[in-house]
PDB file of N, CA and C in Angstrom:
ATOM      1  N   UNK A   1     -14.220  -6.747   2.319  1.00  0.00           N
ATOM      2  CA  UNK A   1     -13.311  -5.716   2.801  1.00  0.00           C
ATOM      3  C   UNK A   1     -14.102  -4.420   2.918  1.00  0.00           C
ATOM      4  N   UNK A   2     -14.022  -3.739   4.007  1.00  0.00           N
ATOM      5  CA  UNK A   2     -14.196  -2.670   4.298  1.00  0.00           C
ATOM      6  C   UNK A   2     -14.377  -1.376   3.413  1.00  0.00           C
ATOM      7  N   UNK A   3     -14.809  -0.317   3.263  1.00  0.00           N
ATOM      8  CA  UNK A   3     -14.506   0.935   2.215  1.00  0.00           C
ATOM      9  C   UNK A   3     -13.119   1.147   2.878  1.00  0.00           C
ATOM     10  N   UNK A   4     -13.647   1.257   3.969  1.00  0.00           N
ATOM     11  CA  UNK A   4     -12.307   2.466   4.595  1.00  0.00           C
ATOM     12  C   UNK A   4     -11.050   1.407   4.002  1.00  0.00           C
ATOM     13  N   UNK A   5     -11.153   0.527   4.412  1.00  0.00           N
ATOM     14  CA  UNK A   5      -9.506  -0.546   4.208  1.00  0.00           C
ATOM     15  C   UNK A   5      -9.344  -0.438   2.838  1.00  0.00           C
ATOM     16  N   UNK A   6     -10.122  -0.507   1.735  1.00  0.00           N
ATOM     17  CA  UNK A   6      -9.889  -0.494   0.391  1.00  0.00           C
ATOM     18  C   UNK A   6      -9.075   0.738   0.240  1.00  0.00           C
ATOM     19  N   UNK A   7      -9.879   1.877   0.312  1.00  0.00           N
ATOM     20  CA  UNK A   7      -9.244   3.192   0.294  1.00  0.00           C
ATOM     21  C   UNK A   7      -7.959   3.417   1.009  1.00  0.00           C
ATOM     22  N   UNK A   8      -7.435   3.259   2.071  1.00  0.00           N
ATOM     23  CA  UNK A   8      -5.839   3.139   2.262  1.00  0.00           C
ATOM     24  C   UNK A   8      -5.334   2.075   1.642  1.00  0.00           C
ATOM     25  N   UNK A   9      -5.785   0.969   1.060  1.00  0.00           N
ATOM     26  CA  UNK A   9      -4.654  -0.070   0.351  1.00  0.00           C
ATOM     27  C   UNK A   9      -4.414   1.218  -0.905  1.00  0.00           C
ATOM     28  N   UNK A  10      -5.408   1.520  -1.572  1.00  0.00           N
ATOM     29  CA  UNK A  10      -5.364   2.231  -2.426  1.00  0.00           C
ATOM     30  C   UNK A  10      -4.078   3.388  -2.285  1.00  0.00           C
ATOM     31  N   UNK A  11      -4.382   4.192  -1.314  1.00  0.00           N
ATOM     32  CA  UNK A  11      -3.797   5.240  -0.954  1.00  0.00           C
ATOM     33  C   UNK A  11      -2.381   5.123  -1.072  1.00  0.00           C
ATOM     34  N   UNK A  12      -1.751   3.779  -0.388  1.00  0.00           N
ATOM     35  CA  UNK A  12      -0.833   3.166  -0.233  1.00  0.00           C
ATOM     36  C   UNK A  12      -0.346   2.870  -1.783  1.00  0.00           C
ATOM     37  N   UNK A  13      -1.234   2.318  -2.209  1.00  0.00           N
ATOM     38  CA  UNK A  13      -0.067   1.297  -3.406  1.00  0.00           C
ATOM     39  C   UNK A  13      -0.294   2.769  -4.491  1.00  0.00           C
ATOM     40  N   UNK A  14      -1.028   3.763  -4.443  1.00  0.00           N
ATOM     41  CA  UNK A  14      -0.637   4.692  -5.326  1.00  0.00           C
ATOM     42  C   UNK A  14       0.093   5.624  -5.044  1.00  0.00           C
ATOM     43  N   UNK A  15       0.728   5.850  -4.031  1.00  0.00           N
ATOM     44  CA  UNK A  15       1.746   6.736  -3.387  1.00  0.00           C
ATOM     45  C   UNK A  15       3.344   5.373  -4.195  1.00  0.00           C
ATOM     46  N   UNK A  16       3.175   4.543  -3.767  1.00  0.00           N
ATOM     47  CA  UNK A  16       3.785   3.178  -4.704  1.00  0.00           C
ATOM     48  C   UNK A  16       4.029   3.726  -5.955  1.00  0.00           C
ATOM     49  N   UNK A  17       3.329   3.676  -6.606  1.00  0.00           N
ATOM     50  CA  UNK A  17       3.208   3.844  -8.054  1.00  0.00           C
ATOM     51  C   UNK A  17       4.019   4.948  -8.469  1.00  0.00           C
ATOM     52  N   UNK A  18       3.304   6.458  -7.875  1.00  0.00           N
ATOM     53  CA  UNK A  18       3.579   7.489  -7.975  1.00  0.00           C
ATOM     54  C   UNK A  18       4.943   7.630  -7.937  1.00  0.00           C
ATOM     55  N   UNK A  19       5.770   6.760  -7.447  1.00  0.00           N
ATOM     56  CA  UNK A  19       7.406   7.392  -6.992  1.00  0.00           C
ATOM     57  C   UNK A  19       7.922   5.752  -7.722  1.00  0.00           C
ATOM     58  N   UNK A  20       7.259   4.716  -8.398  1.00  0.00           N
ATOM     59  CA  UNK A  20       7.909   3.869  -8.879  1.00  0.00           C
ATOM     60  C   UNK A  20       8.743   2.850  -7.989  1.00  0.00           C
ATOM     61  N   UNK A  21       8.010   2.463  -6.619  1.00  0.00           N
ATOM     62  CA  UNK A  21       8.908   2.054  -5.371  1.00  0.00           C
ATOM     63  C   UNK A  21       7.983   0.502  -5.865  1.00  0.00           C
ATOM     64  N   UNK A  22       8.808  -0.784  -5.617  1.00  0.00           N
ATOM     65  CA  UNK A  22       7.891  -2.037  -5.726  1.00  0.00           C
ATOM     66  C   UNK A  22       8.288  -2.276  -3.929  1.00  0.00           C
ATOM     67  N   UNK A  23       7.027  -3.401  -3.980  1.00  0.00           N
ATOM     68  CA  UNK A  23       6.942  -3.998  -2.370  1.00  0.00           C
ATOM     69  C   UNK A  23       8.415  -4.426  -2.253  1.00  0.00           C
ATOM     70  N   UNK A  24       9.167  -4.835  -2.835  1.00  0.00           N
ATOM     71  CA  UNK A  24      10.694  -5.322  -2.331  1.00  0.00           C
ATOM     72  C   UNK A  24      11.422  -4.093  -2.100  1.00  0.00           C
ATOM     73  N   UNK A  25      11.294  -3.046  -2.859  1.00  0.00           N
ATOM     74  CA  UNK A  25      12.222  -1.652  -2.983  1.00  0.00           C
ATOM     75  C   UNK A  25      11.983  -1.130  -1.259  1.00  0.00           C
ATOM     76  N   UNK A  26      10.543  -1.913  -1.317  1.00  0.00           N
ATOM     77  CA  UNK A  26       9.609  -1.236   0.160  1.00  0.00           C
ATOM     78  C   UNK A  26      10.692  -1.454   1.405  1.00  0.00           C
ATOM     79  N   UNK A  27      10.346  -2.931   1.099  1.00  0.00           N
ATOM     80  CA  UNK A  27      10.980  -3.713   2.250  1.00  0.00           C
ATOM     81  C   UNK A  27      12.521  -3.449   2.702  1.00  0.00           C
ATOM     82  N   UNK A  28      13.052  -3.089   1.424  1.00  0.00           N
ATOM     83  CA  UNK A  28      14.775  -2.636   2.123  1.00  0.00           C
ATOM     84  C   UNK A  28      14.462  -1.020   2.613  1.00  0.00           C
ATOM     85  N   UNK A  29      13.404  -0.169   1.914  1.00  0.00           N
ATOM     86  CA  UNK A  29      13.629   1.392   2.706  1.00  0.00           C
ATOM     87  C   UNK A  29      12.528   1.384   3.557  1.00  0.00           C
ATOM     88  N   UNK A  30      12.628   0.372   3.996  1.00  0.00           N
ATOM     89  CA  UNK A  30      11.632  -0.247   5.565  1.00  0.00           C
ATOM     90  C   UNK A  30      13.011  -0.126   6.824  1.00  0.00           C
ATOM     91  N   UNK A  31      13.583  -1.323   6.035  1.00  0.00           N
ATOM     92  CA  UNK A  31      14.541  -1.878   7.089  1.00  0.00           C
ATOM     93  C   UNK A  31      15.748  -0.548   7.081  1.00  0.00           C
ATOM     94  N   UNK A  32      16.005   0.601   6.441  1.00  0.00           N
ATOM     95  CA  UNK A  32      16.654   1.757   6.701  1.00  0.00           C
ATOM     96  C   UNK A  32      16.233   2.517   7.635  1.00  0.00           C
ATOM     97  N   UNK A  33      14.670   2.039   8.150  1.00  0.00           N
ATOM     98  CA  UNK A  33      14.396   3.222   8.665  1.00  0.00           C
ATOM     99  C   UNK A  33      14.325   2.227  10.615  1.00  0.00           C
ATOM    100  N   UNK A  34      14.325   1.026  10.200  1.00  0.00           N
ATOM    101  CA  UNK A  34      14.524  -0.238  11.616  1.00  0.00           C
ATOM    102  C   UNK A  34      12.917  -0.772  10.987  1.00  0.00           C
ATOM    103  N   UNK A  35      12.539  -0.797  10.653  1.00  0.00           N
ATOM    104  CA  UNK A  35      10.918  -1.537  10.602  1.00  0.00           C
ATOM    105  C   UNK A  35      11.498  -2.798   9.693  1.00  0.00           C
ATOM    106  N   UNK A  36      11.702  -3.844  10.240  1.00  0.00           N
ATOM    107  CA  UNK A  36      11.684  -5.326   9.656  1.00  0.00           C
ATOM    108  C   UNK A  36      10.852  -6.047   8.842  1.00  0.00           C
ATOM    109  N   UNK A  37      10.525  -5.637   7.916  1.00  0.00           N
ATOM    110  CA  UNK A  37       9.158  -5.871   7.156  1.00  0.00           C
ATOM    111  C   UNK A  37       9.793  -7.239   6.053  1.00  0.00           C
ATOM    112  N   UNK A  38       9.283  -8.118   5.446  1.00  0.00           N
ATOM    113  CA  UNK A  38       9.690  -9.125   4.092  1.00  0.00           C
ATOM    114  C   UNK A  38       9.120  -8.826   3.156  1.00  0.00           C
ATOM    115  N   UNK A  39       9.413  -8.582   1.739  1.00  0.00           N
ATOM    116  CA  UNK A  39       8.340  -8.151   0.768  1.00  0.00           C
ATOM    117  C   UNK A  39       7.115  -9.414   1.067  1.00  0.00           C
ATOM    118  N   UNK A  40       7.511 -10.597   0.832  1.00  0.00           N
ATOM    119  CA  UNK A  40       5.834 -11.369   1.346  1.00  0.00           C
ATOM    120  C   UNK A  40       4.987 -10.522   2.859  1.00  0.00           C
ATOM    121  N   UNK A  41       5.545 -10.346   3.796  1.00  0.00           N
ATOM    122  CA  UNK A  41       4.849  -9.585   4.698  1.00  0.00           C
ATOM    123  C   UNK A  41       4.241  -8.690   3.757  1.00  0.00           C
ATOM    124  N   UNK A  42       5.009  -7.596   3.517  1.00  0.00           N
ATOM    125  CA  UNK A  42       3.894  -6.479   2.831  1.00  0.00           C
ATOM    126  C   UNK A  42       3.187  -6.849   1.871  1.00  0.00           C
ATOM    127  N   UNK A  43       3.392  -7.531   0.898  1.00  0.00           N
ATOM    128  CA  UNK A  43       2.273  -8.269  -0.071  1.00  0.00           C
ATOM    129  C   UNK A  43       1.186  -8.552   0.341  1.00  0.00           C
ATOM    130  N   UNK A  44       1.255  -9.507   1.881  1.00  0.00           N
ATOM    131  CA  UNK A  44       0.213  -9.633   2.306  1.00  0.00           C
ATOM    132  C   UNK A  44      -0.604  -8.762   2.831  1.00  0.00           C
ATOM    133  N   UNK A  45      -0.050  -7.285   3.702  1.00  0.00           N
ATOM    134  CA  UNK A  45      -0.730  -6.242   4.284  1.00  0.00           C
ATOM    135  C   UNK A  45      -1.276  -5.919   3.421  1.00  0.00           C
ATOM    136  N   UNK A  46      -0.313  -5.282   2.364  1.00  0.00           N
ATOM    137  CA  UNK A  46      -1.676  -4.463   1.321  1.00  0.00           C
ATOM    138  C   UNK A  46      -2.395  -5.368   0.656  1.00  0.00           C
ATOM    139  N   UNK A  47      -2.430  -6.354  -0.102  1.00  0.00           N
ATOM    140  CA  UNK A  47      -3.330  -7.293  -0.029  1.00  0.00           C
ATOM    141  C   UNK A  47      -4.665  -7.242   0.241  1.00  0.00           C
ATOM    142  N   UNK A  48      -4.671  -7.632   1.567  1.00  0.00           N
ATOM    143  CA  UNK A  48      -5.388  -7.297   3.008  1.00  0.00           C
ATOM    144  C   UNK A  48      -5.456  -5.938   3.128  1.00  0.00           C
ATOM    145  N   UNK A  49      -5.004  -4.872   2.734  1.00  0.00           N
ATOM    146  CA  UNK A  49      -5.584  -3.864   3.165  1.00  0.00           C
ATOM    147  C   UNK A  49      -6.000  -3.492   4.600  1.00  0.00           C
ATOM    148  N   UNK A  50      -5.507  -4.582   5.810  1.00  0.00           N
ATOM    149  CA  UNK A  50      -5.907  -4.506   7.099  1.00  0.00           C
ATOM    150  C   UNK A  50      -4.592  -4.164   7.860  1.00  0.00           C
ATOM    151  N   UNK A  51      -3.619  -3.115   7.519  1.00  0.00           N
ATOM    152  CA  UNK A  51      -2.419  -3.029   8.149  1.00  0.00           C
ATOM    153  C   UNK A  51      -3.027  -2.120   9.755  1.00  0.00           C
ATOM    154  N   UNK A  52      -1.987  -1.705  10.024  1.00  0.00           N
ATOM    155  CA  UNK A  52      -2.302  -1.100  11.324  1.00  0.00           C
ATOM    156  C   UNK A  52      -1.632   0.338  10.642  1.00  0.00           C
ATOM    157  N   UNK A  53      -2.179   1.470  11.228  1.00  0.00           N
ATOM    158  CA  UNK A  53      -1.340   3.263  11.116  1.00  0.00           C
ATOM    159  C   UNK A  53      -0.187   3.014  11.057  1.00  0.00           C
ATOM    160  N   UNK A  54       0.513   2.560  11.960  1.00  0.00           N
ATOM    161  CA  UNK A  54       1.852   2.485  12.165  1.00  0.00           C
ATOM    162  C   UNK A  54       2.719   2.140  10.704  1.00  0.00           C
ATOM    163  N   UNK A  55       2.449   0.752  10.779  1.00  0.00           N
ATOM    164  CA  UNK A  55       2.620   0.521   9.284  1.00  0.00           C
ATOM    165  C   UNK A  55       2.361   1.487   8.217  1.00  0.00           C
ATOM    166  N   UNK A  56       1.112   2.137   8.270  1.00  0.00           N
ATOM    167  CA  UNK A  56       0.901   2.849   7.386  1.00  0.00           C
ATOM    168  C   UNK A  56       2.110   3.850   6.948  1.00  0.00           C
ATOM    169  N   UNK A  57       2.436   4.911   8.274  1.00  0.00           N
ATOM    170  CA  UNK A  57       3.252   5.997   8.253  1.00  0.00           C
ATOM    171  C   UNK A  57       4.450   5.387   8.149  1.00  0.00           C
ATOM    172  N   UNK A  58       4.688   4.078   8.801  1.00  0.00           N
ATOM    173  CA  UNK A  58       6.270   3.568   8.708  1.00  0.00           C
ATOM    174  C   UNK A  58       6.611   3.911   6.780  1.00  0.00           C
ATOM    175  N   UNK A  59       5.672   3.146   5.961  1.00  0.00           N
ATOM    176  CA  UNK A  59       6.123   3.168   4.393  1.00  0.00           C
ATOM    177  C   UNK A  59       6.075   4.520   4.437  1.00  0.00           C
ATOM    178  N   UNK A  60       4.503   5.581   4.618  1.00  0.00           N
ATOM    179  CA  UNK A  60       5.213   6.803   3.935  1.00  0.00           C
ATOM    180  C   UNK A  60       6.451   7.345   4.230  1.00  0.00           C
ATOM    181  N   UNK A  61       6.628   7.471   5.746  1.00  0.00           N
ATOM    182  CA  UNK A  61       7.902   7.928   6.149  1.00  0.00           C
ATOM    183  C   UNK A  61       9.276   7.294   5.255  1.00  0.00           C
ATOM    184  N   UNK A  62       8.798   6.207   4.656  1.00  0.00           N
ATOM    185  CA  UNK A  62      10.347   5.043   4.373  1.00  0.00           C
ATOM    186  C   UNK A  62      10.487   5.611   2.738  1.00  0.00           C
ATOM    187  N   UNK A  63       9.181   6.408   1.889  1.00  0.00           N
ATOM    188  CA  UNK A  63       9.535   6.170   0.878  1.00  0.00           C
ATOM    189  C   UNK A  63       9.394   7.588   0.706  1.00  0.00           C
ATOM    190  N   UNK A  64       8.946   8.608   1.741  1.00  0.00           N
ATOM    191  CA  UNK A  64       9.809  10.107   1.071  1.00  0.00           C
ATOM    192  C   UNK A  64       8.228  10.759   1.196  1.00  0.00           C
ATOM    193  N   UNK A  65       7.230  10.399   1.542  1.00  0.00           N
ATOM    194  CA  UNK A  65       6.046  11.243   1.724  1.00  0.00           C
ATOM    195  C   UNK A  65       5.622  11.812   2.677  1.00  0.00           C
ATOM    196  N   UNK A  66       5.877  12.786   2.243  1.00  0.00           N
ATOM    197  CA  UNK A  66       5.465  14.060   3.445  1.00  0.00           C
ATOM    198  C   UNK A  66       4.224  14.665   3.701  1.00  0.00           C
ATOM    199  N   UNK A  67       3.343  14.341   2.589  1.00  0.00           N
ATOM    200  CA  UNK A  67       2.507  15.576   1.895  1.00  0.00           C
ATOM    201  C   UNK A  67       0.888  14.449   1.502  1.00  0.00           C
ATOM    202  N   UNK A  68       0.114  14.631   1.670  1.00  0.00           N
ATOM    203  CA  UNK A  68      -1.051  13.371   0.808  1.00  0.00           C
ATOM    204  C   UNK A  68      -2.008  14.819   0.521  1.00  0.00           C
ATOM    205  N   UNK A  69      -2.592  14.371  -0.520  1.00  0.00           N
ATOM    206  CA  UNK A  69      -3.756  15.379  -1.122  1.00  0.00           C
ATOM    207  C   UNK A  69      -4.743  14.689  -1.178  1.00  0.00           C
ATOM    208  N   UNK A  70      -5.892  14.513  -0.358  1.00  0.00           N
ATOM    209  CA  UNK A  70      -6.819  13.507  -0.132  1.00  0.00           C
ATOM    210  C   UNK A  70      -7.587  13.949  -1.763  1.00  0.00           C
ATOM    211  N   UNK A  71      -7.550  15.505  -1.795  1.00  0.00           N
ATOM    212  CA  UNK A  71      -8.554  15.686  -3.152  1.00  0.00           C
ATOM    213  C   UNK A  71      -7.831  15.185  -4.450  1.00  0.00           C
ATOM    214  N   UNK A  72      -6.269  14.947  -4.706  1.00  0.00           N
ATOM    215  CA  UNK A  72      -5.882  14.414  -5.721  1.00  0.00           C
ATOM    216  C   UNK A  72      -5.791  12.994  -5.731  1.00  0.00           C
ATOM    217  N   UNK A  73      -5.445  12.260  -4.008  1.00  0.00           N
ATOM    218  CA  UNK A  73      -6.001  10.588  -4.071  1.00  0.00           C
ATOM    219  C   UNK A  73      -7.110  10.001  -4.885  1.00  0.00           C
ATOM    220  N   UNK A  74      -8.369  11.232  -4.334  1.00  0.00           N
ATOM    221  CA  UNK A  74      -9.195  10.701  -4.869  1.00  0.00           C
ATOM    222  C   UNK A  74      -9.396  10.576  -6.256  1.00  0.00           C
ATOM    223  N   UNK A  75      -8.673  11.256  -7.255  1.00  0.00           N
ATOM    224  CA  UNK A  75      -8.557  10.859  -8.758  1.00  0.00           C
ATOM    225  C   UNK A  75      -8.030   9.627  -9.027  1.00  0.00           C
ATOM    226  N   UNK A  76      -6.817   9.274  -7.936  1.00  0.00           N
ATOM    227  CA  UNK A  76      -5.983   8.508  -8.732  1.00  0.00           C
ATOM    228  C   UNK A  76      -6.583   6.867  -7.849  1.00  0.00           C
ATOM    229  N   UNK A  77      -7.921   6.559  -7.436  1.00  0.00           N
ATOM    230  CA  UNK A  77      -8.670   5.774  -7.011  1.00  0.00           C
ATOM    231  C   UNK A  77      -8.523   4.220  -8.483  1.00  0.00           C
ATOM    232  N   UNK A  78      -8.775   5.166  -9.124  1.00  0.00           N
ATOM    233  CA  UNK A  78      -9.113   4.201 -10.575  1.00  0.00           C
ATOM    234  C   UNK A  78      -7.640   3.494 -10.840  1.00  0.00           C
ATOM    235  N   UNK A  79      -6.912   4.462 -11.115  1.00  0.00           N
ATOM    236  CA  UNK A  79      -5.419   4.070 -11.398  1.00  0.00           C
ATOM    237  C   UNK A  79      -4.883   2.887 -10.876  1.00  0.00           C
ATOM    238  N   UNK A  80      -5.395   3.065  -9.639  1.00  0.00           N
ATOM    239  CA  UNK A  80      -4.415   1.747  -8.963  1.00  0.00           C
ATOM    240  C   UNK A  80      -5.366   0.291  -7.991  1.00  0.00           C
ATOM    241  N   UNK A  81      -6.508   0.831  -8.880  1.00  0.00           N
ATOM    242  CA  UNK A  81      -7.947  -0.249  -8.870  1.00  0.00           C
ATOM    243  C   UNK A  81      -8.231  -1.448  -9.040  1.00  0.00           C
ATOM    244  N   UNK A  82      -7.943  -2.766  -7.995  1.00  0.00           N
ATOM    245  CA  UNK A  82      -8.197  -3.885  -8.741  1.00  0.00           C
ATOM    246  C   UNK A  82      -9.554  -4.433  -9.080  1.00  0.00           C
ATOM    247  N   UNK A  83      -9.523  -5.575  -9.558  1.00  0.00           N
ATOM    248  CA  UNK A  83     -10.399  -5.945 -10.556  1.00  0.00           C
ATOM    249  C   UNK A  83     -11.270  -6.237  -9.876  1.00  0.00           C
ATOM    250  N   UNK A  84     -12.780  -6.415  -9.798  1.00  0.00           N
ATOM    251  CA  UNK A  84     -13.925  -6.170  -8.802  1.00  0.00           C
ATOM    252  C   UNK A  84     -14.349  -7.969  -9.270  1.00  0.00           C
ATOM    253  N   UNK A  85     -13.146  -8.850  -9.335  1.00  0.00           N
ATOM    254  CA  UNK A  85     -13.806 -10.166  -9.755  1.00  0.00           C
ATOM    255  C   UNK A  85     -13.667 -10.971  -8.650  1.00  0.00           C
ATOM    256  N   UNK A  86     -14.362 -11.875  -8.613  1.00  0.00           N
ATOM    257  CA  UNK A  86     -14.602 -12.967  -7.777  1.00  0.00           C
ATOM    258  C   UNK A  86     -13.567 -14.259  -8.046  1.00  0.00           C
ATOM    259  N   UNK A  87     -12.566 -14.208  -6.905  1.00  0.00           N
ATOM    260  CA  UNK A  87     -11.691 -15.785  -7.294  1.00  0.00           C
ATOM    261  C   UNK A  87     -11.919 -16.766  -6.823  1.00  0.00           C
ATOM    262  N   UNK A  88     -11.876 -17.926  -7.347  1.00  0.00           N
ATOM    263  CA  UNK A  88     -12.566 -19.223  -7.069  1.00  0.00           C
ATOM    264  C   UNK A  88     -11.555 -20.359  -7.186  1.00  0.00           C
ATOM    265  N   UNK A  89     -11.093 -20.964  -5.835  1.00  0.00           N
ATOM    266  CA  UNK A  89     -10.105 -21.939  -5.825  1.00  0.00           C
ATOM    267  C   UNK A  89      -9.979 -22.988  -6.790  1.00  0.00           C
ATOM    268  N   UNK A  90      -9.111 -23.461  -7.502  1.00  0.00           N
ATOM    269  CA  UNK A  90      -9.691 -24.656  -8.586  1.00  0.00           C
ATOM    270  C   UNK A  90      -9.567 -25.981  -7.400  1.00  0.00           C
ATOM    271  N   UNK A  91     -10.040 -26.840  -7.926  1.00  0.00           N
ATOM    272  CA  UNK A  91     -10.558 -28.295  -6.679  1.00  0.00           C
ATOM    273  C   UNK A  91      -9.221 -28.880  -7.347  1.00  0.00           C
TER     274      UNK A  91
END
């Protein structure tokens, strides 16, 4: 994965955090705003980290963010950091 894609999953699921919204909470103040999203859909975007802008602004717009502080994102990098491990299918 990409820097750049890491850093908006990031961006994303700590704007998440920050206001206490889960991917399902997502998915219904998705569909308030018309964006048809399934919490498995979004699981998988951020996930993947490969959403499109649109998507992007659709959640902030859906969950009340107006405002991003790229210089305070960048603190909260760690916070919402997954684990730098390697997963390995079992046979």
């Amino acid at each position: 994965m990409s820097i750049w894609n890491d850093n908006v999953k990031r961006l994303l699921k700590s704007e998440l955090v920050r206001r206490g919204i889960s991917n399902s909470e997502l998915s219904e103040l998705l569909s308030q705003i018309g964006v048809n999203e399934t919490k498995s859909s979004i699981d998988s975007k951020i996930s993947r980290g490969t959403f499109s802008a649109s998507f992007f602004l659709q959640c902030l717009t859906a969950i009340g963010c107006e405002k991003i502080e790229f210089q305070e994102y960048e603190s909260q990098l760690s916070m919402v950091a997954e684990p730098q491990v390697e997963y390995k299918p079992k046979n």
